[in-house]
PDB file of N, CA and C in Angstrom:
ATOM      1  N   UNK A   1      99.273 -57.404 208.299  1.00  0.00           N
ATOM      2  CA  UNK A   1     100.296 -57.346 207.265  1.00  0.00           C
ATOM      3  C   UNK A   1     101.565 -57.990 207.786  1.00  0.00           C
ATOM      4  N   UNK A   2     102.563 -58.921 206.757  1.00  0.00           N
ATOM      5  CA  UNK A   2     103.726 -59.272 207.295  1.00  0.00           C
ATOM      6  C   UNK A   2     103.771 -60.784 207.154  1.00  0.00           C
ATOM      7  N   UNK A   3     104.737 -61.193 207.743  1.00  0.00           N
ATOM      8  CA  UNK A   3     105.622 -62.233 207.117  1.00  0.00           C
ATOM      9  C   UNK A   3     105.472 -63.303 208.783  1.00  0.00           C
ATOM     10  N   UNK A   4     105.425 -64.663 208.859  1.00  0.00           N
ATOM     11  CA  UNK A   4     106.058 -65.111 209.918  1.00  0.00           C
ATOM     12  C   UNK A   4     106.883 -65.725 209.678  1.00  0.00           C
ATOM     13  N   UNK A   5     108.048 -65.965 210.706  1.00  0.00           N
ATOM     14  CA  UNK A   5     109.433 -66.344 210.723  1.00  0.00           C
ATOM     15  C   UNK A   5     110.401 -65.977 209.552  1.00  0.00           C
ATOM     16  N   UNK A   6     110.348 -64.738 209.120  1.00  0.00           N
ATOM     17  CA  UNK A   6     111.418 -64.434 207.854  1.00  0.00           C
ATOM     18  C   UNK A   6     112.770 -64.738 208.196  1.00  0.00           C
ATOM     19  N   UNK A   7     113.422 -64.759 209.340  1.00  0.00           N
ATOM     20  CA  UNK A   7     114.533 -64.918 209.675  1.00  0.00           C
ATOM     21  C   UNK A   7     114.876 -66.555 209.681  1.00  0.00           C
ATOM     22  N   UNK A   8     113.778 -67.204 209.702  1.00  0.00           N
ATOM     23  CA  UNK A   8     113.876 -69.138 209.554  1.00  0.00           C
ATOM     24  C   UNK A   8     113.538 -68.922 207.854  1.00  0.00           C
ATOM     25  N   UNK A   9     112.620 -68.565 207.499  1.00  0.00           N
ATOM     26  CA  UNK A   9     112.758 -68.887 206.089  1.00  0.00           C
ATOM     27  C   UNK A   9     114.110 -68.757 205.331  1.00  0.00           C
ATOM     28  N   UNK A  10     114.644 -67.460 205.909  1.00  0.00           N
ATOM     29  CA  UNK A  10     115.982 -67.325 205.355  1.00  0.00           C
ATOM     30  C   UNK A  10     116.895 -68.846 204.715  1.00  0.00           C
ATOM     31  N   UNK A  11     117.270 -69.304 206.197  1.00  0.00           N
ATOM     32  CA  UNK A  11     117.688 -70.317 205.726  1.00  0.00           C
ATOM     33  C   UNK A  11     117.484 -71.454 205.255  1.00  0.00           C
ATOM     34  N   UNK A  12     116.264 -71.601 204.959  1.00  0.00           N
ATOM     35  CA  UNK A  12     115.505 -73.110 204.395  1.00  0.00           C
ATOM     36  C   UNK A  12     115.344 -72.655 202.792  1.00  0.00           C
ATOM     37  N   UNK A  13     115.832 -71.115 202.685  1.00  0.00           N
ATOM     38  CA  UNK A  13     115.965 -70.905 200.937  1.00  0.00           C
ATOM     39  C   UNK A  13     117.407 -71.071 200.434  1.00  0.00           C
ATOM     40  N   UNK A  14     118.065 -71.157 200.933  1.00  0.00           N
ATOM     41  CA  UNK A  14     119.588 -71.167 200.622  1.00  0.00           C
ATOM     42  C   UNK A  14     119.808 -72.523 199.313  1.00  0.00           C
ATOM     43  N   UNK A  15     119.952 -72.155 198.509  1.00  0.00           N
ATOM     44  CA  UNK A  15     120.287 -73.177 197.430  1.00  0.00           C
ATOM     45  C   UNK A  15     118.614 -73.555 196.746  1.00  0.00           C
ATOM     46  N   UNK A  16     117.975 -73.333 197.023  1.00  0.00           N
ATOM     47  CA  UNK A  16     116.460 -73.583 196.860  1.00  0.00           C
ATOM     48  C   UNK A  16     116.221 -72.620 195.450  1.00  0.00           C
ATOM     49  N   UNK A  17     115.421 -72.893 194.432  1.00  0.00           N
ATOM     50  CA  UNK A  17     115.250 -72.207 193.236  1.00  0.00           C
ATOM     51  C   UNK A  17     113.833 -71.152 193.733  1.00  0.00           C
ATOM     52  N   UNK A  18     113.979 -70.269 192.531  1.00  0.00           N
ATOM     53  CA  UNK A  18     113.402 -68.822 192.986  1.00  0.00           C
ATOM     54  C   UNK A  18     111.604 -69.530 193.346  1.00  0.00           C
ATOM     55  N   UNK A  19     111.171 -70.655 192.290  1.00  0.00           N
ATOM     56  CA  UNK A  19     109.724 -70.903 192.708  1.00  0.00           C
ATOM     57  C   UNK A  19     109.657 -71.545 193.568  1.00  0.00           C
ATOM     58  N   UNK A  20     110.371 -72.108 194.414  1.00  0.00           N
ATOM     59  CA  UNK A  20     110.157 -72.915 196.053  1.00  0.00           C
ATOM     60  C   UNK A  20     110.094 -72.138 196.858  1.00  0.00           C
ATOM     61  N   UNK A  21     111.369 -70.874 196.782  1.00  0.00           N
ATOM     62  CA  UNK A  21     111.494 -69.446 197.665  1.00  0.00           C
ATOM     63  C   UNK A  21     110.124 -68.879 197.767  1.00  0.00           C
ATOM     64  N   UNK A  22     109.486 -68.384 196.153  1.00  0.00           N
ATOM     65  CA  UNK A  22     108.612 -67.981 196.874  1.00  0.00           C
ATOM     66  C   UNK A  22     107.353 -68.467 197.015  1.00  0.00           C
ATOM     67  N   UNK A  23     106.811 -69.529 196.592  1.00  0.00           N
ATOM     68  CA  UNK A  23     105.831 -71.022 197.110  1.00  0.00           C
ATOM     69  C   UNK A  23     106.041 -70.011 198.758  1.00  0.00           C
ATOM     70  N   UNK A  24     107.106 -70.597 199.424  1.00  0.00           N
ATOM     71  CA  UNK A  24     107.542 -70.451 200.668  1.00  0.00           C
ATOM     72  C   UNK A  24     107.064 -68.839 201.478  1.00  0.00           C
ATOM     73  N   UNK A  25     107.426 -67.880 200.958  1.00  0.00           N
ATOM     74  CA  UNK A  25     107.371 -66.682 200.988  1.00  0.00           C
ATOM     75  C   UNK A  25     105.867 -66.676 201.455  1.00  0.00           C
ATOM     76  N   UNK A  26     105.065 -67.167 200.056  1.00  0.00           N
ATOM     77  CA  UNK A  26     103.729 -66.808 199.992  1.00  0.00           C
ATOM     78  C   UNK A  26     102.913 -67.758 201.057  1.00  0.00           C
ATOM     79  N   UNK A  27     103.220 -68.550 201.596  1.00  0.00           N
ATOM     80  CA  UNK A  27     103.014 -69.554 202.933  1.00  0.00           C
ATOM     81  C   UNK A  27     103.167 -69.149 203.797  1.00  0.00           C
ATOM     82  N   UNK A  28     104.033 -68.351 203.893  1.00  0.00           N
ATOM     83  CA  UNK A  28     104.243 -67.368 205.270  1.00  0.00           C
ATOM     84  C   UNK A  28     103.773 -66.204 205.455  1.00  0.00           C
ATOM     85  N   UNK A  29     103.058 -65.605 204.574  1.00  0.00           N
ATOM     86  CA  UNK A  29     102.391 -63.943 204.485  1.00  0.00           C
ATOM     87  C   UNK A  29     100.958 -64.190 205.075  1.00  0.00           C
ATOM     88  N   UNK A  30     100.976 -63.299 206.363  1.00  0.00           N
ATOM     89  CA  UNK A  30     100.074 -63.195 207.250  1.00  0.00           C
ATOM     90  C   UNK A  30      98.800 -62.005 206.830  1.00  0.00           C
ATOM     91  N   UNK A  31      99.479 -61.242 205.769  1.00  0.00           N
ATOM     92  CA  UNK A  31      98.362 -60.141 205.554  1.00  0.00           C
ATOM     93  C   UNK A  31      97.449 -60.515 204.420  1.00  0.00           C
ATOM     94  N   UNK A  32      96.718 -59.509 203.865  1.00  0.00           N
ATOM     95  CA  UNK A  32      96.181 -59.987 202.592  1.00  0.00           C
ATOM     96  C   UNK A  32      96.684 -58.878 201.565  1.00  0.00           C
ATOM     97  N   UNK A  33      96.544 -59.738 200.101  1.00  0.00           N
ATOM     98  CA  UNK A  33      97.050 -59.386 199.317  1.00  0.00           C
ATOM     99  C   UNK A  33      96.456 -58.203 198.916  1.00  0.00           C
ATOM    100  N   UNK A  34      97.202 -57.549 197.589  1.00  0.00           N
ATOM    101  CA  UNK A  34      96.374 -56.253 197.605  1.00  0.00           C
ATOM    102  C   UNK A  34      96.698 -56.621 195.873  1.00  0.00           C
ATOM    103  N   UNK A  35      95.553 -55.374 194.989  1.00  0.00           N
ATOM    104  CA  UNK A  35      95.459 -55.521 193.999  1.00  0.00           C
ATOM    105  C   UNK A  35      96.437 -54.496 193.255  1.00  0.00           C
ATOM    106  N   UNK A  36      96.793 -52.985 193.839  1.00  0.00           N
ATOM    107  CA  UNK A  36      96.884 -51.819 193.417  1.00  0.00           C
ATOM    108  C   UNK A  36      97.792 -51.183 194.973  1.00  0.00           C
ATOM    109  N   UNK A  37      99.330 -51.299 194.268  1.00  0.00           N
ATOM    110  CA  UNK A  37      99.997 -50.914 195.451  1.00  0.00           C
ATOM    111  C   UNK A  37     100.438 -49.254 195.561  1.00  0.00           C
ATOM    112  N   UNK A  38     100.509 -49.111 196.684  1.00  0.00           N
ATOM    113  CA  UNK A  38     100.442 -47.544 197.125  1.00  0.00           C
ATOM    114  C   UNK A  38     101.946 -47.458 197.140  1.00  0.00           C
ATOM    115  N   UNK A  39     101.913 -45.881 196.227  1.00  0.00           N
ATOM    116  CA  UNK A  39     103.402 -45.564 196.003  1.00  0.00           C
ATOM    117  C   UNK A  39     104.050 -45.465 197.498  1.00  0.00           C
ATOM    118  N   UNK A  40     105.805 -45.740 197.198  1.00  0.00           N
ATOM    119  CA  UNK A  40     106.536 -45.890 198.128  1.00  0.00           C
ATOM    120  C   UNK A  40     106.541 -46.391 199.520  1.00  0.00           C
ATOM    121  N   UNK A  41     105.703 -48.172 198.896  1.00  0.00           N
ATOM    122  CA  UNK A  41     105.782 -49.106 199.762  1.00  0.00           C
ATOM    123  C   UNK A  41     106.311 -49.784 199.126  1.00  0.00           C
ATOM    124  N   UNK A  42     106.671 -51.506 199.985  1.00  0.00           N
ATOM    125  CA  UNK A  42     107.268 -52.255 199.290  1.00  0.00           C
ATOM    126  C   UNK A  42     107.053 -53.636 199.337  1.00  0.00           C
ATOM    127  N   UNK A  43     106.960 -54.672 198.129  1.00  0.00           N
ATOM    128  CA  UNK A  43     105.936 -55.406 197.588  1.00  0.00           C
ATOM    129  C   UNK A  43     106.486 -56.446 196.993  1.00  0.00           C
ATOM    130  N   UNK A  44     106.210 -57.635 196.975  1.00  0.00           N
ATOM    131  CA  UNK A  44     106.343 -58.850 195.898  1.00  0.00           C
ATOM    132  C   UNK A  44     105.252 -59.167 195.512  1.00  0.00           C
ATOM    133  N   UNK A  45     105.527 -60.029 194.222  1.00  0.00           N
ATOM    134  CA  UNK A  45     104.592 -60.641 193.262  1.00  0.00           C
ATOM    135  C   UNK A  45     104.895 -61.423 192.348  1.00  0.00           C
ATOM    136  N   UNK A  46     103.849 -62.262 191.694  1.00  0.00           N
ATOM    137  CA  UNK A  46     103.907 -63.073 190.768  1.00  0.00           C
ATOM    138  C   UNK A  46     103.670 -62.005 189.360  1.00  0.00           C
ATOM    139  N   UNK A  47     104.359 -62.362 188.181  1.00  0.00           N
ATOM    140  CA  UNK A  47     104.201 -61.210 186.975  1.00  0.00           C
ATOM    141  C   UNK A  47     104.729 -62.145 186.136  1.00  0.00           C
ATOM    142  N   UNK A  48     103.171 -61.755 185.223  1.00  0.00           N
ATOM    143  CA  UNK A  48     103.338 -62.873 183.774  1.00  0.00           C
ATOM    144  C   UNK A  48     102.959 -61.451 182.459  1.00  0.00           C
ATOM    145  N   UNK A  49     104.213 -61.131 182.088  1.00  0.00           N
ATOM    146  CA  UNK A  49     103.617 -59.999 181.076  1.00  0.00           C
ATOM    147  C   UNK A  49     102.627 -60.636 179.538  1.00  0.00           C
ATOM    148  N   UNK A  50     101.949 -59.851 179.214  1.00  0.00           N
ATOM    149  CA  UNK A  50     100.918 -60.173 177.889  1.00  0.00           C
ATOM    150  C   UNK A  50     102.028 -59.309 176.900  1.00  0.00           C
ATOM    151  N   UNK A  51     103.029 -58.826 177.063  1.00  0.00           N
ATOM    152  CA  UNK A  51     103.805 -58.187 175.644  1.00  0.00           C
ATOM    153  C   UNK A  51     104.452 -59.692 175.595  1.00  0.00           C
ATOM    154  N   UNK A  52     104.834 -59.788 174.287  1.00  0.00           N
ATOM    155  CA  UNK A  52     105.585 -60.819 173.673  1.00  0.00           C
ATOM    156  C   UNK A  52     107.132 -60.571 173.586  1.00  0.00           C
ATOM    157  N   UNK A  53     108.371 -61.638 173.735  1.00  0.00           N
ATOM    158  CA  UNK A  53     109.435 -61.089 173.445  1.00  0.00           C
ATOM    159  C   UNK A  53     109.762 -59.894 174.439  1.00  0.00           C
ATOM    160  N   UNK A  54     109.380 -59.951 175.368  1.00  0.00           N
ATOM    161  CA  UNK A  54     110.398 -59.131 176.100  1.00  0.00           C
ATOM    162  C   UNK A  54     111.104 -60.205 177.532  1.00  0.00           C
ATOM    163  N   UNK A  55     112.062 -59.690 178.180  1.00  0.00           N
ATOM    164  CA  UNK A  55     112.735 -60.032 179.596  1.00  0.00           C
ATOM    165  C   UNK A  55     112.109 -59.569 180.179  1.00  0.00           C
ATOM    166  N   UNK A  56     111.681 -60.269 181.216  1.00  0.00           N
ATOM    167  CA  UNK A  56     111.195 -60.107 182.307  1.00  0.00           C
ATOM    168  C   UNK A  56     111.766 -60.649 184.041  1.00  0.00           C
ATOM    169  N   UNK A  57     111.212 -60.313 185.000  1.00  0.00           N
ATOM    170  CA  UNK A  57     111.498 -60.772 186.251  1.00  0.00           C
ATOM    171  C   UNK A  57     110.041 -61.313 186.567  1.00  0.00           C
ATOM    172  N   UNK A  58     110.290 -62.631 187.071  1.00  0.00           N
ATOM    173  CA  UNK A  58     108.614 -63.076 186.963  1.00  0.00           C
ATOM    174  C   UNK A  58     108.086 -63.191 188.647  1.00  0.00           C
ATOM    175  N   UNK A  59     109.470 -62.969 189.584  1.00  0.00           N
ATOM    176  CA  UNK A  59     109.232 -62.640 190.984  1.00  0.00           C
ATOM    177  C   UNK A  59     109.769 -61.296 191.306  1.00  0.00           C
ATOM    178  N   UNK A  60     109.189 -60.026 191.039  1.00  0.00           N
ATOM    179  CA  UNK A  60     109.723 -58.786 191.015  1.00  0.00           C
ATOM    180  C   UNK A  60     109.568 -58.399 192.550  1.00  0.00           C
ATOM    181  N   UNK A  61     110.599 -57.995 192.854  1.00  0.00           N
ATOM    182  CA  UNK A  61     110.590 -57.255 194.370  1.00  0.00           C
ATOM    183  C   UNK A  61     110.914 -55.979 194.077  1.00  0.00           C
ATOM    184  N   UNK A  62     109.771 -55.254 194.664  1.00  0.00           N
ATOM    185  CA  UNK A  62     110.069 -54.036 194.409  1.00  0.00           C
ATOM    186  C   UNK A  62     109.435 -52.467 195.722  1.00  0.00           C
ATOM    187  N   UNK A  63     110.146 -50.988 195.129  1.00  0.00           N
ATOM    188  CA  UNK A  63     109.874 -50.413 196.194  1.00  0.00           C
ATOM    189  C   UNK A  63     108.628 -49.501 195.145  1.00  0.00           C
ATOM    190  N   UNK A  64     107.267 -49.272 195.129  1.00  0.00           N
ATOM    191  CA  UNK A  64     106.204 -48.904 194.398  1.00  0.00           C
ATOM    192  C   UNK A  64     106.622 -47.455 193.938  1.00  0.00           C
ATOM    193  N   UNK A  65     106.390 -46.928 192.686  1.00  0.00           N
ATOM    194  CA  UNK A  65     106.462 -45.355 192.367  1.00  0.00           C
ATOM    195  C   UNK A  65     105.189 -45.557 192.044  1.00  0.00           C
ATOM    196  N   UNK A  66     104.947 -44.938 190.593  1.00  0.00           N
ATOM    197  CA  UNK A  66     103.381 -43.866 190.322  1.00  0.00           C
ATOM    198  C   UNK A  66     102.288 -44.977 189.990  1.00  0.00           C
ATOM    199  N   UNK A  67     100.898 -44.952 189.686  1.00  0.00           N
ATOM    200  CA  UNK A  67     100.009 -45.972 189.348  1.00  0.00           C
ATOM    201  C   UNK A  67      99.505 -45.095 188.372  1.00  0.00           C
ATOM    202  N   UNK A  68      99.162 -45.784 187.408  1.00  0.00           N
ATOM    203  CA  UNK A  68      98.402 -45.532 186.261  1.00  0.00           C
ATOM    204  C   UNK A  68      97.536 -46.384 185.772  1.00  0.00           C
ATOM    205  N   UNK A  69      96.391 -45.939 185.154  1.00  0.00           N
ATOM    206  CA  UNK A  69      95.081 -46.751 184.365  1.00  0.00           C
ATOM    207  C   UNK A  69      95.470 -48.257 183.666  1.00  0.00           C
ATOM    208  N   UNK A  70      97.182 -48.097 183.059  1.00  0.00           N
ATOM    209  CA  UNK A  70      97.536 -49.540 182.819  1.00  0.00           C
ATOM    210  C   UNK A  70      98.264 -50.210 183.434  1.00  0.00           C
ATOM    211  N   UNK A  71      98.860 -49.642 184.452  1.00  0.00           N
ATOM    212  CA  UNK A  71      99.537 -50.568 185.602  1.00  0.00           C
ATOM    213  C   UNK A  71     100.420 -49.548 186.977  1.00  0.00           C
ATOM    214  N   UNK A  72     101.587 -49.796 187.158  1.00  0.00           N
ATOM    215  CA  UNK A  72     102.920 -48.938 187.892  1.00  0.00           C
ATOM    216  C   UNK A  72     103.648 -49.339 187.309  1.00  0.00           C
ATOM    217  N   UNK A  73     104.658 -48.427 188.340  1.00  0.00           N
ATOM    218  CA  UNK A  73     105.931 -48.665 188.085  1.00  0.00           C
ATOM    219  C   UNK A  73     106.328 -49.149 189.770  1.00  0.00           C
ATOM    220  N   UNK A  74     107.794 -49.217 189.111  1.00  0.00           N
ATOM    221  CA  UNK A  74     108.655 -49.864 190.137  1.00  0.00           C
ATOM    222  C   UNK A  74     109.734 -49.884 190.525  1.00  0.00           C
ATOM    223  N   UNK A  75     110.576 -49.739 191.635  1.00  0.00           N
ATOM    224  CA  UNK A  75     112.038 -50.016 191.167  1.00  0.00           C
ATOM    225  C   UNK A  75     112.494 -51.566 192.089  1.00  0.00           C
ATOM    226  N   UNK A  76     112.566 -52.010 190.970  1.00  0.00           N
ATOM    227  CA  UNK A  76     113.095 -53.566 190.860  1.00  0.00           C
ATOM    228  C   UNK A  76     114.416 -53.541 191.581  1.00  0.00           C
ATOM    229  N   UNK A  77     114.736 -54.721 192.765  1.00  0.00           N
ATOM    230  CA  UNK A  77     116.176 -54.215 192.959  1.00  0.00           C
ATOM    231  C   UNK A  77     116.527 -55.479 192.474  1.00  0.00           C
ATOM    232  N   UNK A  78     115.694 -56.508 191.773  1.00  0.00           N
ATOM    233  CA  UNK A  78     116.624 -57.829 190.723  1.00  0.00           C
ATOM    234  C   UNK A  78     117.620 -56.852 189.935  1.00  0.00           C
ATOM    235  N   UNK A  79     116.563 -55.954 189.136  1.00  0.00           N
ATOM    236  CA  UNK A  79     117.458 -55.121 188.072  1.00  0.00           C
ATOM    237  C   UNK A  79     118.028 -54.070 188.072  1.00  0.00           C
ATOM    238  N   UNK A  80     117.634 -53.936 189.744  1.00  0.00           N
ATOM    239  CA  UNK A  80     118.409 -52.265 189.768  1.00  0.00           C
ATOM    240  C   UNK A  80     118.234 -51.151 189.218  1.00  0.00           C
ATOM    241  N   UNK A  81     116.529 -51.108 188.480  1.00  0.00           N
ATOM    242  CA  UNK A  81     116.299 -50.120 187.953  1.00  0.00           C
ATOM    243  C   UNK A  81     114.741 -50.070 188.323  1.00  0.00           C
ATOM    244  N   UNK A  82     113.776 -49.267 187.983  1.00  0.00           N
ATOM    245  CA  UNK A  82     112.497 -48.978 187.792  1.00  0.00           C
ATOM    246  C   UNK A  82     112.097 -49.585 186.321  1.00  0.00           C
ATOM    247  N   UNK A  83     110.864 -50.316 186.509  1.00  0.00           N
ATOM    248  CA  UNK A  83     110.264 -51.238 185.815  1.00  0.00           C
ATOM    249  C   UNK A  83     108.769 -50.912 185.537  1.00  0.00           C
ATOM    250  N   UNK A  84     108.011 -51.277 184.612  1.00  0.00           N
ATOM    251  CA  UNK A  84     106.901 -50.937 184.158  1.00  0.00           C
ATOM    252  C   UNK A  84     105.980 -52.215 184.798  1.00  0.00           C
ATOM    253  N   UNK A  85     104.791 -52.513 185.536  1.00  0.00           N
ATOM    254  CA  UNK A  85     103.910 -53.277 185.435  1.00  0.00           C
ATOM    255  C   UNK A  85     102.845 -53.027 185.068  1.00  0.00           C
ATOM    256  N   UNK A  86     102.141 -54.305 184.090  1.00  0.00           N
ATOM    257  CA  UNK A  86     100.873 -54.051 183.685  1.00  0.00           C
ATOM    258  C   UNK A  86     100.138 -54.668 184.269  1.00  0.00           C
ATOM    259  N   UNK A  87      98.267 -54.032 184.560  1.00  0.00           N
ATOM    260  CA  UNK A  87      97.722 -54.846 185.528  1.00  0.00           C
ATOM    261  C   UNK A  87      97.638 -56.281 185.454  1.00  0.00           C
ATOM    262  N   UNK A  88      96.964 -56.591 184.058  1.00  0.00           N
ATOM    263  CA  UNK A  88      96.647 -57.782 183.422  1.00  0.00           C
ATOM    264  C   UNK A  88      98.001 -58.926 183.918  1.00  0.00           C
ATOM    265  N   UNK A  89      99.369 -58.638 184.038  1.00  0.00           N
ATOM    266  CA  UNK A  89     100.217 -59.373 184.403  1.00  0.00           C
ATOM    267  C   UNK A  89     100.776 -59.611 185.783  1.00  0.00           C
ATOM    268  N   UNK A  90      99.952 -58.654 186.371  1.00  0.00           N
ATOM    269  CA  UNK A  90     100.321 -58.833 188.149  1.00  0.00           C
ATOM    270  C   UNK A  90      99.458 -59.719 188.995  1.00  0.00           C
ATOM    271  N   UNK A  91      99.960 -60.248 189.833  1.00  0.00           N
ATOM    272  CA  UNK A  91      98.856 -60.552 190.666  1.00  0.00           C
ATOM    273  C   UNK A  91      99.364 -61.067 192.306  1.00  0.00           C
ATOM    274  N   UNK A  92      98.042 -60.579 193.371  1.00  0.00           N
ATOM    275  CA  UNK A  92      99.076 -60.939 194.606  1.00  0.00           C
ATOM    276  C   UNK A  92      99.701 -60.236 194.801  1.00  0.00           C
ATOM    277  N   UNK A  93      99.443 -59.248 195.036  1.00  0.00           N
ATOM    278  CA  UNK A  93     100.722 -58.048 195.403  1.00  0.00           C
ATOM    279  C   UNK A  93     101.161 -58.117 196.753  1.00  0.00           C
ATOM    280  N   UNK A  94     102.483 -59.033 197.333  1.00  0.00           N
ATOM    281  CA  UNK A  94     102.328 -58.913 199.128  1.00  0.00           C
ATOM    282  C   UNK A  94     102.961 -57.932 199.706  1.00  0.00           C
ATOM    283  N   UNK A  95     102.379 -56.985 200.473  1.00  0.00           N
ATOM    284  CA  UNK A  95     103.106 -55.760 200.673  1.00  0.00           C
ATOM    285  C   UNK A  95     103.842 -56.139 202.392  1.00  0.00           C
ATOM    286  N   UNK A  96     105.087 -55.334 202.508  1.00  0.00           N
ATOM    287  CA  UNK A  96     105.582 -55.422 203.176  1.00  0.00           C
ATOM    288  C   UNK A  96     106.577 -54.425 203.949  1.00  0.00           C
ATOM    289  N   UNK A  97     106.823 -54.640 205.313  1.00  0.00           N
ATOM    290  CA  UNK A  97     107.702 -53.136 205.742  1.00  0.00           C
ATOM    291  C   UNK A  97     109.162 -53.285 204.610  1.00  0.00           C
ATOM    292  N   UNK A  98     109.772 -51.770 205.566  1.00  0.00           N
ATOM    293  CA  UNK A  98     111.227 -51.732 204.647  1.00  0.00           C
ATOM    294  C   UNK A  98     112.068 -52.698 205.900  1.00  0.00           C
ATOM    295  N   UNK A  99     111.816 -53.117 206.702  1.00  0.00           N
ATOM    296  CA  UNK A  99     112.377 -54.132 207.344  1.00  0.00           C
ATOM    297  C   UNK A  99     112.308 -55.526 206.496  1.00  0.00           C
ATOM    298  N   UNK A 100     110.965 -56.048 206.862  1.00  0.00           N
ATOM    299  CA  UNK A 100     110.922 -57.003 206.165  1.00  0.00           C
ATOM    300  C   UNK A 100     111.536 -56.968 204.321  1.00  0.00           C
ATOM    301  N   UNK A 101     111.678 -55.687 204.112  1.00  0.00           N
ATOM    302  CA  UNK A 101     111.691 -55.948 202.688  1.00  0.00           C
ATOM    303  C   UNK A 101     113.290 -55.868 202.590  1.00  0.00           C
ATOM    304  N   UNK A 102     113.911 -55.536 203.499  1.00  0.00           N
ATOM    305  CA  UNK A 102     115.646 -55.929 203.589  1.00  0.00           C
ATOM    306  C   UNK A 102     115.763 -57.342 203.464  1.00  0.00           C
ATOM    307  N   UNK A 103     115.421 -57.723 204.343  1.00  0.00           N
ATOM    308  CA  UNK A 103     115.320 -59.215 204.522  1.00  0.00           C
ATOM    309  C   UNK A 103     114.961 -60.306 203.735  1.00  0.00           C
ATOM    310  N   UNK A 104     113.880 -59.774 202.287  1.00  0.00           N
ATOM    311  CA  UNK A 104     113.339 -60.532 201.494  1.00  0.00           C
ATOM    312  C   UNK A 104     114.332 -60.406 200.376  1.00  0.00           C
ATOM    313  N   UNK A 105     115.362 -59.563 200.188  1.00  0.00           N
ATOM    314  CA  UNK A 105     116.236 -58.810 199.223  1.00  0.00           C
ATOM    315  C   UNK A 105     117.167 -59.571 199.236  1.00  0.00           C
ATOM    316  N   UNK A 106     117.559 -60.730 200.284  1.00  0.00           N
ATOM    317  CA  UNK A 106     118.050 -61.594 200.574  1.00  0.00           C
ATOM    318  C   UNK A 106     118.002 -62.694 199.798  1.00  0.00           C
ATOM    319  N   UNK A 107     116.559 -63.588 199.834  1.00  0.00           N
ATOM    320  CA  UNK A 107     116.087 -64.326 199.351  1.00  0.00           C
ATOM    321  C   UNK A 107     116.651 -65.076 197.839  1.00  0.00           C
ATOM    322  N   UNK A 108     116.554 -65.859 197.078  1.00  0.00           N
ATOM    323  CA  UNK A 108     116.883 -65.920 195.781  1.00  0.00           C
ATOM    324  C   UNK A 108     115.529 -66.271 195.055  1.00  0.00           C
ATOM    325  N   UNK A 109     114.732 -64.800 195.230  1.00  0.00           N
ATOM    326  CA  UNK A 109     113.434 -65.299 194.728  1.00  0.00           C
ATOM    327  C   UNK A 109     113.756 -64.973 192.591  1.00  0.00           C
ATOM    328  N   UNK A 110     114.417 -63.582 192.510  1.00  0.00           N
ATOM    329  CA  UNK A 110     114.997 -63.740 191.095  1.00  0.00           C
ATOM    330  C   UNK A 110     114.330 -64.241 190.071  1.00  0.00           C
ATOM    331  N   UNK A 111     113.602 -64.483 189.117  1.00  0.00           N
ATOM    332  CA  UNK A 111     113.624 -65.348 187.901  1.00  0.00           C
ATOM    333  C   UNK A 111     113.083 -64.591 187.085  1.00  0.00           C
ATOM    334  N   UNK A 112     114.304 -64.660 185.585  1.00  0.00           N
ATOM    335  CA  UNK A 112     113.972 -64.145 184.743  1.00  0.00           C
ATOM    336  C   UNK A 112     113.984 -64.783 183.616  1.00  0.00           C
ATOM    337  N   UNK A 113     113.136 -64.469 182.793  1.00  0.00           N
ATOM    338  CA  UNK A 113     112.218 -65.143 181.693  1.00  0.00           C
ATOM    339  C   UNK A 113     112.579 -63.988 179.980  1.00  0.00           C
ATOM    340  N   UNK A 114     111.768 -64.727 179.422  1.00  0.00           N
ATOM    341  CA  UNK A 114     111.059 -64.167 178.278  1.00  0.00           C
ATOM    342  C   UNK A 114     109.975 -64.111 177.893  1.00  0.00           C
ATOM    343  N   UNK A 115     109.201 -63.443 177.346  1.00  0.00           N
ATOM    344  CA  UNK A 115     108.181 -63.912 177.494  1.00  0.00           C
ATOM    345  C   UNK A 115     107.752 -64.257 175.669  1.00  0.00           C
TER     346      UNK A 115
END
């Protein structure tokens, strides 16, 4: 599990848009991905929701709460709140320490959409 060189990626994202960041991110993740993340760890991903018309974060970084039959939850620190995911829209879940996940909080991975 884990990241190599997060502290060099740092700066080769600086001004870089959120899908190069994490292109980049995901080039550097040494573990394997997971499908179904275990509460109160902490995780990035790609997220394409199937509801219509809503905002979304389509690179959600987040710290995992409860799992349920249609997805988790989350607390997003793009939005500073806890967020709903559905399975069908996740994918790639890269889990990571709360070290590394300081460090990724950094990043300008960010992007938010509509869907």
């Amino acid at each position: 599990m884990g990241f190599r060189n997060l502290e060099e990626l740092q700066y080769k994202m600086v001004g870089k848009s959120p899908e190069y960041c994490m292109r980049m991110l995901h080039g550097n993740y040494t573990g394997s991905t997971k499908i179904v993340p275990e509460p109160n760890k902490y995780y990035t991903f790609v997220y394409n929701p199937k509801t219509p018309n809503i905002e979304y974060d389509q690179h959600p970084l987040i710290m995992s709460g409860d799992v349920f039959p249609w997805g988790f939850t989350g607390y997003n620190v793009h939005w500073g709140e806890i967020r709903r995911y559905v399975w069908a829209g996740s994918s790639n879940l890269l889990e990571m320490t709360e070290q590394e996940f300081q460090i990724v909080s950094q990043f300008p991975l960010a992007r938010f959409k509509v869907s």
